[in-house]
N, C-alpha and C. Protein backbone atom coordinates (compact mmCIF):
# COMPACT_ATOMS: atom_id res chain seq x y z
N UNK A 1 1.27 73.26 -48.99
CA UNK A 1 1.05 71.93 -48.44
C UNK A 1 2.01 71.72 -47.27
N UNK A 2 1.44 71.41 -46.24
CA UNK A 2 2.61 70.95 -45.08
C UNK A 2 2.59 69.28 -45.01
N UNK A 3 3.41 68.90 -44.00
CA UNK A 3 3.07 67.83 -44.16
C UNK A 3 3.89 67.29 -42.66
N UNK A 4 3.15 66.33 -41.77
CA UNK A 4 4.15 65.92 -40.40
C UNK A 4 3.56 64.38 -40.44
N UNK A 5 4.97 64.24 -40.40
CA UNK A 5 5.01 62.75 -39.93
C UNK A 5 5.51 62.49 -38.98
N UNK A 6 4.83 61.19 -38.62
CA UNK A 6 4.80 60.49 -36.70
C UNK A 6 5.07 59.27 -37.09
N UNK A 7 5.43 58.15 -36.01
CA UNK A 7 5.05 56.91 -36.04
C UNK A 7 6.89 56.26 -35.77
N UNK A 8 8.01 57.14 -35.77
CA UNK A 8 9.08 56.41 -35.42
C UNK A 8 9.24 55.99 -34.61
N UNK A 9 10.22 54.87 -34.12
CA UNK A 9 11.05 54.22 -33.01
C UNK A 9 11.98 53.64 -33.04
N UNK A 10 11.91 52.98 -31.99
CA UNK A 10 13.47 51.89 -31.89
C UNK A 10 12.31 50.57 -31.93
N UNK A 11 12.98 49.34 -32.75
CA UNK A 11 12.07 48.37 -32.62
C UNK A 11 13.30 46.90 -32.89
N UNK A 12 13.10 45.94 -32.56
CA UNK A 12 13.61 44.96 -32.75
C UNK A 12 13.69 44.35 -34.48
N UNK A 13 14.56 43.71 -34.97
CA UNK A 13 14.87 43.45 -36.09
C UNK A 13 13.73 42.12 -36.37
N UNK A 14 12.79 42.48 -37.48
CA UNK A 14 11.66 41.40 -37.41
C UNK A 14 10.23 41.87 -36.81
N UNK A 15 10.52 43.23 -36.37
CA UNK A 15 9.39 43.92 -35.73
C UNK A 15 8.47 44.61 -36.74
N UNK A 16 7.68 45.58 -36.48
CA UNK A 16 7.00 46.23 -37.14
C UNK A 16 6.49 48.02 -36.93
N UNK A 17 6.43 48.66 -37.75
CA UNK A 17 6.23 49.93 -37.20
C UNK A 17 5.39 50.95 -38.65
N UNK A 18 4.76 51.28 -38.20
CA UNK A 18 3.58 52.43 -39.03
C UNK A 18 3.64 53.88 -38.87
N UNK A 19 4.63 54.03 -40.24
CA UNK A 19 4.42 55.98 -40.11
C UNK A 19 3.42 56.41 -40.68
N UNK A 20 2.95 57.35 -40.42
CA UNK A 20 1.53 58.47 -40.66
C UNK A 20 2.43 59.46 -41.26
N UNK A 21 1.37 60.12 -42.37
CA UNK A 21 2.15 61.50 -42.88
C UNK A 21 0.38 61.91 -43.04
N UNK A 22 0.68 62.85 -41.55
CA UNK A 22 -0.86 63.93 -42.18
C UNK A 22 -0.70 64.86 -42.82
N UNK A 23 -0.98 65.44 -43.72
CA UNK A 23 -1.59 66.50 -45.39
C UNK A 23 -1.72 67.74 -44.41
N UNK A 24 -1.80 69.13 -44.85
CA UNK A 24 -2.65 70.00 -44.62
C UNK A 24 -2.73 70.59 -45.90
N UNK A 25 -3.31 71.88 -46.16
CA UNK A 25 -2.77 72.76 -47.17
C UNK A 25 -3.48 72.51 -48.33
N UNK A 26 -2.79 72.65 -49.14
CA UNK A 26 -3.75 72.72 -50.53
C UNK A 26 -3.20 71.07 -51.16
N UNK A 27 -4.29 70.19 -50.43
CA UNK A 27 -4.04 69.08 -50.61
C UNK A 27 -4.64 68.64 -51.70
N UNK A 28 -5.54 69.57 -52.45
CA UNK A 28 -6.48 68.72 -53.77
C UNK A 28 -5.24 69.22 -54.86
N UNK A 29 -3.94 69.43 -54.28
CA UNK A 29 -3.37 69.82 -55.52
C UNK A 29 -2.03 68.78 -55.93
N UNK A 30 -2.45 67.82 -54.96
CA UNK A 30 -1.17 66.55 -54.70
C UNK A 30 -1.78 65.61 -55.34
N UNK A 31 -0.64 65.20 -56.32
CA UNK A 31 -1.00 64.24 -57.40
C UNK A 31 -0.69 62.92 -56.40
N UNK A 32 0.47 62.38 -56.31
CA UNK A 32 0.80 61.45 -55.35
C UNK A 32 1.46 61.64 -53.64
N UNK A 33 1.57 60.72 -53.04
CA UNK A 33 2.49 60.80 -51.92
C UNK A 33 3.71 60.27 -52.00
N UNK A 34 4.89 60.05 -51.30
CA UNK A 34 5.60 59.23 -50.77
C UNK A 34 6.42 58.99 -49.73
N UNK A 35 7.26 57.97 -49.68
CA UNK A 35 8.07 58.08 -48.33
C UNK A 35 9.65 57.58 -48.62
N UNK A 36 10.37 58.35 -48.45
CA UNK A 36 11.91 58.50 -48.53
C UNK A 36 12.94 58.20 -47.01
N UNK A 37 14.04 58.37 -47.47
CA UNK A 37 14.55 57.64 -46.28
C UNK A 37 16.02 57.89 -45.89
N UNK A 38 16.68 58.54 -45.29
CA UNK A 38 17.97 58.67 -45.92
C UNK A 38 19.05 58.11 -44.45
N UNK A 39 19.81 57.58 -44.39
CA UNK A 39 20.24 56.28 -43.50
C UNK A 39 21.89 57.25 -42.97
N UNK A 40 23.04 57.30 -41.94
CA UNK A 40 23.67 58.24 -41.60
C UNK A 40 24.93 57.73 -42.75
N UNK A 41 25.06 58.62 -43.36
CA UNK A 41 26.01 58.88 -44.54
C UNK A 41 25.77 58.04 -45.87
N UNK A 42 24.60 57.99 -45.95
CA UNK A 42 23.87 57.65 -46.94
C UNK A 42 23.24 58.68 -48.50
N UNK A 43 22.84 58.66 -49.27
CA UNK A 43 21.69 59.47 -49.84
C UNK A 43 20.30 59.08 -49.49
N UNK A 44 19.71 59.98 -50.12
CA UNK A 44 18.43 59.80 -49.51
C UNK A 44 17.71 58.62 -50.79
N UNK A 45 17.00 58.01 -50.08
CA UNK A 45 16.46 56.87 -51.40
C UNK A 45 14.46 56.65 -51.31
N UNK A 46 14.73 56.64 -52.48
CA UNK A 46 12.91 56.34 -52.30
C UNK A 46 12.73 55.13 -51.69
N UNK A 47 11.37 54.95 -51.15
CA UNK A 47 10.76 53.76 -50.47
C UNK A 47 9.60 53.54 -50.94
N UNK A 48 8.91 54.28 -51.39
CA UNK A 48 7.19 53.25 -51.90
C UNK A 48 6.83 55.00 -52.19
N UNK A 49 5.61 54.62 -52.80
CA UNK A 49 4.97 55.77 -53.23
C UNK A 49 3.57 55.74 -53.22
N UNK A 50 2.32 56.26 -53.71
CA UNK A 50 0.99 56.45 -53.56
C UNK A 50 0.31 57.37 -54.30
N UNK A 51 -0.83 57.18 -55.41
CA UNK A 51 -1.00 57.84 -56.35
C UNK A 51 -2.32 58.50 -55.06
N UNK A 52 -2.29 59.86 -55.15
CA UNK A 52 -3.45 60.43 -54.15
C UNK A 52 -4.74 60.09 -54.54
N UNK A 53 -5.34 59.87 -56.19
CA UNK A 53 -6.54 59.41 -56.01
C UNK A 53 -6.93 57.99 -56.55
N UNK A 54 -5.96 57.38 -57.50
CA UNK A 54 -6.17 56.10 -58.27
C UNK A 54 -5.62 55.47 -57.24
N UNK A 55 -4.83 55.32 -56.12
CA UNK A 55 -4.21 53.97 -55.34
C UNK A 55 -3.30 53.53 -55.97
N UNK A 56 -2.50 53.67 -57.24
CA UNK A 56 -1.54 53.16 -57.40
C UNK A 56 -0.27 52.88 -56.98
N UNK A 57 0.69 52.05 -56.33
CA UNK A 57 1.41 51.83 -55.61
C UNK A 57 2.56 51.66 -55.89
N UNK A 58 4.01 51.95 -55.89
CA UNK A 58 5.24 51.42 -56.27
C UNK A 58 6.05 51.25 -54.94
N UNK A 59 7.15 50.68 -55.25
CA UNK A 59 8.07 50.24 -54.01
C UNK A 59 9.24 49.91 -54.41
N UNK A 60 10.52 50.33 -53.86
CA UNK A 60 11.85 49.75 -54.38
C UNK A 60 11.76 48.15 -53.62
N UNK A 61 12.57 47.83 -54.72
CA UNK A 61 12.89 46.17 -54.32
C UNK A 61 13.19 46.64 -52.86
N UNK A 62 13.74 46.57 -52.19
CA UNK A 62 14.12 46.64 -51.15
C UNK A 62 13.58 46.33 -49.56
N UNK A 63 11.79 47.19 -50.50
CA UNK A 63 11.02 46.70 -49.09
C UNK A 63 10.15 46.47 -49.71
N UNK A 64 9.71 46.25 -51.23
CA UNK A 64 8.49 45.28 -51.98
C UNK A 64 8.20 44.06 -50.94
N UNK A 65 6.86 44.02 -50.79
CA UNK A 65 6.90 42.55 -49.70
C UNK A 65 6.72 42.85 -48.38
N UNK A 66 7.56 43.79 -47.79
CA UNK A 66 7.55 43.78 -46.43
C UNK A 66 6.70 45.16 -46.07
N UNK A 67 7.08 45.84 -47.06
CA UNK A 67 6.25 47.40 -46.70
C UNK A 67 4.91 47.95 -47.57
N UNK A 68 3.87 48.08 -46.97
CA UNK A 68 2.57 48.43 -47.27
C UNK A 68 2.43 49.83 -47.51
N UNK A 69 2.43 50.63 -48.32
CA UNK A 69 1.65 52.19 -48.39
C UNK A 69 0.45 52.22 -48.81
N UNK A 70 -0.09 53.03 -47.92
CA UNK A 70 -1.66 53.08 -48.25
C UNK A 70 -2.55 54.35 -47.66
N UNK A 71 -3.53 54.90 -48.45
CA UNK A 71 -3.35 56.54 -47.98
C UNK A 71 -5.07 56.46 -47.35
N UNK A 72 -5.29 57.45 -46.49
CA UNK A 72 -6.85 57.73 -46.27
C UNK A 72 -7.10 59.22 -46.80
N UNK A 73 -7.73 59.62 -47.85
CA UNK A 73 -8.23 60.55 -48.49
C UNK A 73 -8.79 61.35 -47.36
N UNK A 74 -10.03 61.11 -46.63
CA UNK A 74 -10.86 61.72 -45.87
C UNK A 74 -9.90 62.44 -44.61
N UNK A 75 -8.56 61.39 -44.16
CA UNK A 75 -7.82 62.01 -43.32
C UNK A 75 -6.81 62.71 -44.06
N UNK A 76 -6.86 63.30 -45.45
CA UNK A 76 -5.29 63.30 -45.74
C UNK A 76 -4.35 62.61 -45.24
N UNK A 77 -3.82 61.59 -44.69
CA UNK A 77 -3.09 60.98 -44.59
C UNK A 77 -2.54 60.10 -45.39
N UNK A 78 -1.09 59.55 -45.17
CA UNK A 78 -0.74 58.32 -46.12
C UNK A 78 0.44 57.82 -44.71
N UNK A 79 0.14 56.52 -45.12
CA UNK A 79 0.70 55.36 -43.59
C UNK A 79 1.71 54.63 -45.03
N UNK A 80 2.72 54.09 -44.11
CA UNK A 80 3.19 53.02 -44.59
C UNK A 80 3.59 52.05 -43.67
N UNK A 81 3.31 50.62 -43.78
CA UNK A 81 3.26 49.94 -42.81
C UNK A 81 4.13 48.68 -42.68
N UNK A 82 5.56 48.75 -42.18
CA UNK A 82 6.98 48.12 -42.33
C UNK A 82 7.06 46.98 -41.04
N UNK A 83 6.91 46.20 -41.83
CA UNK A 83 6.33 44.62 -41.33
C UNK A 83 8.17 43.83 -41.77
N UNK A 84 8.34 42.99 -41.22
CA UNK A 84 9.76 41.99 -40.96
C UNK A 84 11.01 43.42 -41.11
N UNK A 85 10.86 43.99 -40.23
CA UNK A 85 12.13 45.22 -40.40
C UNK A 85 13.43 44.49 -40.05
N UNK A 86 14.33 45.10 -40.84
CA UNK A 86 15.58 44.31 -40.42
C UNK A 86 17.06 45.88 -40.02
N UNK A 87 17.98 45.49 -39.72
CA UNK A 87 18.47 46.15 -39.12
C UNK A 87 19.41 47.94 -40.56
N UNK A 88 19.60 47.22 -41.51
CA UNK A 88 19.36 48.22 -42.82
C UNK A 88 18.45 48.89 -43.04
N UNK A 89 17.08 48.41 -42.00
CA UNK A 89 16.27 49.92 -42.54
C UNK A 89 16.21 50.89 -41.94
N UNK A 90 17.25 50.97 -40.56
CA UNK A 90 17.43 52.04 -39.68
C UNK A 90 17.65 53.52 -40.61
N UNK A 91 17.00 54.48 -40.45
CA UNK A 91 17.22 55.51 -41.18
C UNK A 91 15.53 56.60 -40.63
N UNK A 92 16.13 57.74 -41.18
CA UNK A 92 15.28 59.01 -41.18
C UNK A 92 14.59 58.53 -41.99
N UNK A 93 13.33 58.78 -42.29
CA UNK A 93 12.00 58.26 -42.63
C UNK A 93 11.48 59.78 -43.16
N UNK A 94 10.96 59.96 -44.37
CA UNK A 94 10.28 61.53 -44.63
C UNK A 94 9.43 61.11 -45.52
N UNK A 95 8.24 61.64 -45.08
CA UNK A 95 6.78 62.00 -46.25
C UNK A 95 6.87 63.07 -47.32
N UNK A 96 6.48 63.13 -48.42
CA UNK A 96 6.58 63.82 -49.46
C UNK A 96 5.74 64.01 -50.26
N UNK A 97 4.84 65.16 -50.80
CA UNK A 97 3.94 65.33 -51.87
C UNK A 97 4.47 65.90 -52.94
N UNK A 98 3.65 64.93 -54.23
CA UNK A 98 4.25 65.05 -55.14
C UNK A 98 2.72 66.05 -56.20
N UNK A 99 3.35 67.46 -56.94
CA UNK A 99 2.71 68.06 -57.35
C UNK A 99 3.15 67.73 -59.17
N UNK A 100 2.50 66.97 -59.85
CA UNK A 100 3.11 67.03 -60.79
C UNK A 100 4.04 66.13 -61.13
N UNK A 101 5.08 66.81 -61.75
CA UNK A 101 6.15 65.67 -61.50
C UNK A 101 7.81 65.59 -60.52
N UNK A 102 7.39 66.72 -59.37
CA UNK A 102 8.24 66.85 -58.48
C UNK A 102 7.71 66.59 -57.07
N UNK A 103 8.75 65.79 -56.41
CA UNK A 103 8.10 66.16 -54.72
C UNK A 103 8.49 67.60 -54.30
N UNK A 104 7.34 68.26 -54.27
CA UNK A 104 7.79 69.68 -53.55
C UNK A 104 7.90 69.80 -52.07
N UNK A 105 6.83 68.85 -51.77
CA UNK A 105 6.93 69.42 -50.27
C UNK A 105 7.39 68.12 -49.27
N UNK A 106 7.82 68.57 -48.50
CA UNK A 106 8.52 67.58 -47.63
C UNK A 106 7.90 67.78 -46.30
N UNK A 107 7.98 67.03 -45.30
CA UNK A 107 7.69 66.34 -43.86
C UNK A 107 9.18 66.38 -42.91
N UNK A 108 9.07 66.79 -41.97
CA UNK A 108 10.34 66.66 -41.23
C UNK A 108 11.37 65.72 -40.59
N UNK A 109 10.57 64.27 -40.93
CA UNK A 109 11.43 63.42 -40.67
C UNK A 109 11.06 62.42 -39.39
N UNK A 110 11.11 61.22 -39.42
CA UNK A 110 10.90 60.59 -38.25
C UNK A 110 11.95 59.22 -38.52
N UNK A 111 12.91 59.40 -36.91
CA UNK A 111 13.03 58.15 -36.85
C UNK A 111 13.02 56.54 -36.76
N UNK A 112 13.61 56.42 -37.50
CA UNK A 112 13.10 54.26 -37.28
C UNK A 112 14.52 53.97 -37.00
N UNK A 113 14.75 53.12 -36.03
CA UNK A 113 16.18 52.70 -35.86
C UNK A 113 15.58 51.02 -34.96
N UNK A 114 15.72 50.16 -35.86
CA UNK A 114 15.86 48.30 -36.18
C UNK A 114 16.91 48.09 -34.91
N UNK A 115 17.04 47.36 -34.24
CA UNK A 115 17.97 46.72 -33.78
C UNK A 115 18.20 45.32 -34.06
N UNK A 116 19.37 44.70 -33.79
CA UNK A 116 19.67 43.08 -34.29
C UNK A 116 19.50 42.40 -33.07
């Protein structure tokens, strides 16, 4: 499974911004998606998740509310869509498929950096 994600920037605090994570690979074998995040001298922390065929959805408190995940099957893809950004959510941004009960495969990373 590969996986690349797009969609970072620099955006104003209160702005909005939509990462894409397109699939390739042996995608009928990905139970869920998700999107992780890891901020400069931080750990890396989950952000929302996506069941690949039921739609089921989770989200840390953190961006419950403000952040949308939502996947297109036909594109392999999974978007998440970060609506009132504030200046804490500046961080590396990574897509992840989950086989089972591990994310195995990872995405290379895209920046989001909020300004105040």
């Amino acid at each position: 499974v590969q996986l690349q994600a797009s969609g970072g920037g620099l955006v104003q605090a209160g702005g909005s911004l939509r990462l894409s994570c397109v699939t390739s690979g042996r995608t009928l074998s990905i139970d869920a998606m998700g999107w992780f995040r890891q901020a400069p001298g931080k750990e890396r922390e989950f952000v929302a998740a996506i069941d690949w065929t039921g739609g089921n959805t989770v989200y840390t408190s953190s961006t419950k509310g403000r952040f949308t995940i939502s996947r297109d099957n036909a594109k392999n893809t999974v978007y998440v869509q970060m609506n009132s950004l504030k200046p804490e959510d500046t961080a590396v941004y990574f897509c992840a498929a989950k086989l089972g009960t591990n994310y195995a495969y990872w995405g290379q990373g895209t920046q989001v950096t909020v300004s105040s």
